[in-house]
C-alpha atoms as a PDB file:
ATOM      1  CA  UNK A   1      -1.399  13.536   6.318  1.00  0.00           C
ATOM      2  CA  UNK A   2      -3.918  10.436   7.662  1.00  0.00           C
ATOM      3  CA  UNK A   3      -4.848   7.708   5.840  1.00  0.00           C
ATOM      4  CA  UNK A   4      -6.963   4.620   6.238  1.00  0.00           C
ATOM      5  CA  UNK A   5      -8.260   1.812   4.192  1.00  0.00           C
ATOM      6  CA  UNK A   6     -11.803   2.657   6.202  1.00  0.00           C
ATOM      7  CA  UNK A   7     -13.523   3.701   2.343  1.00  0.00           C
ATOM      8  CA  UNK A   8     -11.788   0.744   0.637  1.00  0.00           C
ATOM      9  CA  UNK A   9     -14.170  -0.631  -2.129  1.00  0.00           C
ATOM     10  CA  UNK A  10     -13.619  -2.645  -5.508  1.00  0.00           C
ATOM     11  CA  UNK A  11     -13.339  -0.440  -8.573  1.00  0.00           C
ATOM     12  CA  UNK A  12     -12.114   0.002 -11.897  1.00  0.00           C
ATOM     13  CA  UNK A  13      -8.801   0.902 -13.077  1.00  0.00           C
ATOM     14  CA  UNK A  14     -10.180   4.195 -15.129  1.00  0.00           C
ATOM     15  CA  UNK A  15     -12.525   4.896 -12.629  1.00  0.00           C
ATOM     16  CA  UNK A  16     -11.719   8.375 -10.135  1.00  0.00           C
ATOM     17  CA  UNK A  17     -13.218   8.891  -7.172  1.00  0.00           C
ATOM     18  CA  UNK A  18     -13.620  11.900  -5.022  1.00  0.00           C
ATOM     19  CA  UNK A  19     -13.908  11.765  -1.557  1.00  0.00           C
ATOM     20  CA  UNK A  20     -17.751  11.833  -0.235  1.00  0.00           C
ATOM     21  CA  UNK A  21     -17.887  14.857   2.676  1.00  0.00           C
ATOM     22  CA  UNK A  22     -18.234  12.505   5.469  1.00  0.00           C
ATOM     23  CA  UNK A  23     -14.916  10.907   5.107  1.00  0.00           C
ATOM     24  CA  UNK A  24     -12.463  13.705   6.210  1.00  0.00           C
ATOM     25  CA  UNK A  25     -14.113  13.358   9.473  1.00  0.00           C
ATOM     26  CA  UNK A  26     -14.601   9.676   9.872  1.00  0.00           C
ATOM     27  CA  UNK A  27     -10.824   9.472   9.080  1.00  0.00           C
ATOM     28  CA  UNK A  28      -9.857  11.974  11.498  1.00  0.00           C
ATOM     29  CA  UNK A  29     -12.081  10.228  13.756  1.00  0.00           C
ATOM     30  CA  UNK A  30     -10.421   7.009  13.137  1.00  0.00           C
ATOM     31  CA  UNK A  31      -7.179   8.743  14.923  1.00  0.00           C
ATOM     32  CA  UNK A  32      -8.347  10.445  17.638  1.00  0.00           C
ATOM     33  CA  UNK A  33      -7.241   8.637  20.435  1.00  0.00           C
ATOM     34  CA  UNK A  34      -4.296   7.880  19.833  1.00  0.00           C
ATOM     35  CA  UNK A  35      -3.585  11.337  18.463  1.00  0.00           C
ATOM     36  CA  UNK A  36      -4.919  13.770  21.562  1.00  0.00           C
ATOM     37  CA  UNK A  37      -6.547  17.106  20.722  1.00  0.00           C
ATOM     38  CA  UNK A  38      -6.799  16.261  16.792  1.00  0.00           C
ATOM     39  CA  UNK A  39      -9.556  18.141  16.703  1.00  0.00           C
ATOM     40  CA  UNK A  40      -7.879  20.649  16.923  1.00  0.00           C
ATOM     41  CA  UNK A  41      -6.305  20.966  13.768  1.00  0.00           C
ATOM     42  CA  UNK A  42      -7.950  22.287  10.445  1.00  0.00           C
ATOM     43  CA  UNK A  43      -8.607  20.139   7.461  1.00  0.00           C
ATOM     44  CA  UNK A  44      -7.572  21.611   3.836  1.00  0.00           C
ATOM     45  CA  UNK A  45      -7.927  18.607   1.555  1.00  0.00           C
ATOM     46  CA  UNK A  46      -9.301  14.979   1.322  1.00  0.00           C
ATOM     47  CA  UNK A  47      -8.218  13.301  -1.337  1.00  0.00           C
ATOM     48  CA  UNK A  48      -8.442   9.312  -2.884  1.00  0.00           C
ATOM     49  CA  UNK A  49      -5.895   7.067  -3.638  1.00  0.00           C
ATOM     50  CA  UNK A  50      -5.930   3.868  -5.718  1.00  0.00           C
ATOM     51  CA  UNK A  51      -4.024   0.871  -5.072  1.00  0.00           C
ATOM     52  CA  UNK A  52      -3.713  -3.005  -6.479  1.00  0.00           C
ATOM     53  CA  UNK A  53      -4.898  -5.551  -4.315  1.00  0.00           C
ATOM     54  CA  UNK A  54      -3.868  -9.742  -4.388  1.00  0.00           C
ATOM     55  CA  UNK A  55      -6.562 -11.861  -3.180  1.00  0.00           C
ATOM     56  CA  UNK A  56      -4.401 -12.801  -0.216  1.00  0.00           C
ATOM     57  CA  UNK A  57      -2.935  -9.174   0.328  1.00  0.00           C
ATOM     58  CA  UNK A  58       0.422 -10.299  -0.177  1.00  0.00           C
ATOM     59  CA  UNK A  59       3.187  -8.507  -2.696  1.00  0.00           C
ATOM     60  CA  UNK A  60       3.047  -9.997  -6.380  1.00  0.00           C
ATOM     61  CA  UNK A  61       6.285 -11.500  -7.755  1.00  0.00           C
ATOM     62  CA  UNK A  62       6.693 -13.136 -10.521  1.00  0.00           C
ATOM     63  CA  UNK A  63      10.314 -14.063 -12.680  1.00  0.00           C
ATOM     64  CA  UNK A  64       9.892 -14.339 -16.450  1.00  0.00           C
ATOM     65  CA  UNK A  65      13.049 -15.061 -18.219  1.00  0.00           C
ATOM     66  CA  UNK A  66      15.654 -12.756 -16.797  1.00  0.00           C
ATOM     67  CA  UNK A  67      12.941 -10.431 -15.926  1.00  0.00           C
ATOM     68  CA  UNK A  68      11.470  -9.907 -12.489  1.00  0.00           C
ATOM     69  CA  UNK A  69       8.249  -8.495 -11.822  1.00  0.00           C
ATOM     70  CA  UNK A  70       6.910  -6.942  -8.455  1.00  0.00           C
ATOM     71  CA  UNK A  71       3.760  -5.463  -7.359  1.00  0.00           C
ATOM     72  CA  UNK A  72       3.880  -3.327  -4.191  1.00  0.00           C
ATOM     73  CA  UNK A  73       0.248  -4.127  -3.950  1.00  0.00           C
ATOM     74  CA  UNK A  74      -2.364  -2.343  -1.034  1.00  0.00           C
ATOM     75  CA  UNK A  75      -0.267   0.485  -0.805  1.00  0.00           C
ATOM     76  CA  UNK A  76       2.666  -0.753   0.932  1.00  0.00           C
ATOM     77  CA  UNK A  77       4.703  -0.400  -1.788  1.00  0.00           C
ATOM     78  CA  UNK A  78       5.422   3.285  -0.826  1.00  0.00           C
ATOM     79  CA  UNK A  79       5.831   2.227   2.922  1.00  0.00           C
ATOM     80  CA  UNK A  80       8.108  -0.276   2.368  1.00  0.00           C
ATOM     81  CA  UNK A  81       9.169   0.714  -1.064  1.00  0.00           C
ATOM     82  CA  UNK A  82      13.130   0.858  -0.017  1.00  0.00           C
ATOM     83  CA  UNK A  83      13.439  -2.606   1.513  1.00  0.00           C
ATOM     84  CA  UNK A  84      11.408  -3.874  -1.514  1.00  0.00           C
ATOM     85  CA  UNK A  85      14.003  -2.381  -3.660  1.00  0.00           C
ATOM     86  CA  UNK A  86      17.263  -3.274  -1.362  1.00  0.00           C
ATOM     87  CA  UNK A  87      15.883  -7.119  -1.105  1.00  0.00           C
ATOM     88  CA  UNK A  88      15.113  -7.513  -4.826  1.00  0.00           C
ATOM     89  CA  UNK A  89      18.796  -5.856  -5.531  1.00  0.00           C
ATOM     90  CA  UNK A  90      20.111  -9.005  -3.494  1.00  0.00           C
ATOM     91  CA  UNK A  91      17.916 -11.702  -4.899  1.00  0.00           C
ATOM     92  CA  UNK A  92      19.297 -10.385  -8.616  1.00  0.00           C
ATOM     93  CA  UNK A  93      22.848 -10.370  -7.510  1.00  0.00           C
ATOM     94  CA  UNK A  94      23.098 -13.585  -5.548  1.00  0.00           C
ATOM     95  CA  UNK A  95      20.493 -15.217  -8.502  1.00  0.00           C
ATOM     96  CA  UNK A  96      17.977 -16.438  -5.388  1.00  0.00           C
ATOM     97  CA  UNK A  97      14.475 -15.708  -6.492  1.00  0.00           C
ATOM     98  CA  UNK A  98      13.089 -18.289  -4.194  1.00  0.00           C
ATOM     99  CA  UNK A  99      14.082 -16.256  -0.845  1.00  0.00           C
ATOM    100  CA  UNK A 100      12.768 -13.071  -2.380  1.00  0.00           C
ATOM    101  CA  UNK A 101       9.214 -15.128  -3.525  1.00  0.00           C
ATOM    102  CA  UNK A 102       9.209 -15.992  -0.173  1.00  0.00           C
ATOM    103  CA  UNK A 103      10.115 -12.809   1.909  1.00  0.00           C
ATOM    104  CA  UNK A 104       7.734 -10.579  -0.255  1.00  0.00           C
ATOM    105  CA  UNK A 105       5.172 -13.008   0.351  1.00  0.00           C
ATOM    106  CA  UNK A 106       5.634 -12.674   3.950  1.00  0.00           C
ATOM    107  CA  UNK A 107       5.483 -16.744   3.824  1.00  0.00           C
ATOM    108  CA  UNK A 108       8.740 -17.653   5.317  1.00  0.00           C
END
């Protein structure tokens, strides 16, 4: 599995894209180097992915009440989905939303 954010454009929530034919290859493309004799491999699938974006590419947080509410936005939610999960377990237990606002913002 490869991914990029090389076909990254500005759409609309009910809106589903397929992949145009030329992007397999500019993806693949986009790996080779570092990846050495890529071309060597078959391609089965290319498929689209949506994600959230903030202006400032930075996680959304945002405390309401007892409530806290985070958006793994750009897609590194899955990437860094368990250390999101482990660091907004601590700010809940020790009551410290300000470290997690900051950490998830990546502004401390």
């Amino acid at each position: 599995k490869l991914g990029t954010g090389l076909h990254r454009y500005p759409s609309h929530p009910d809106q589903n894209r397929d992949a145009e034919t030329q992007e397999a290859e500019e993806i693949k493309n986009h790996f080779s180097p570092p990846f050495k004799r890529l071309n060597e491999y078959s391609h089965e699938k290319t498929v689209t992915c949506a994600y959230t974006f903030t202006e400032d590419s930075h996680f959304f947080v945002h405390k309401i009440q007892s409530v806290t509410v985070v958006s793994a936005c750009s897609g590194h939610g899955y990437k860094f989905g368990a250390a999101v999960g482990r660091k907004i377990a601590k700010s809940i237990t020790s009551k410290d939303y300000e470290s997690l606002k900051l950490w998830l913002e990546a502004r401390n």
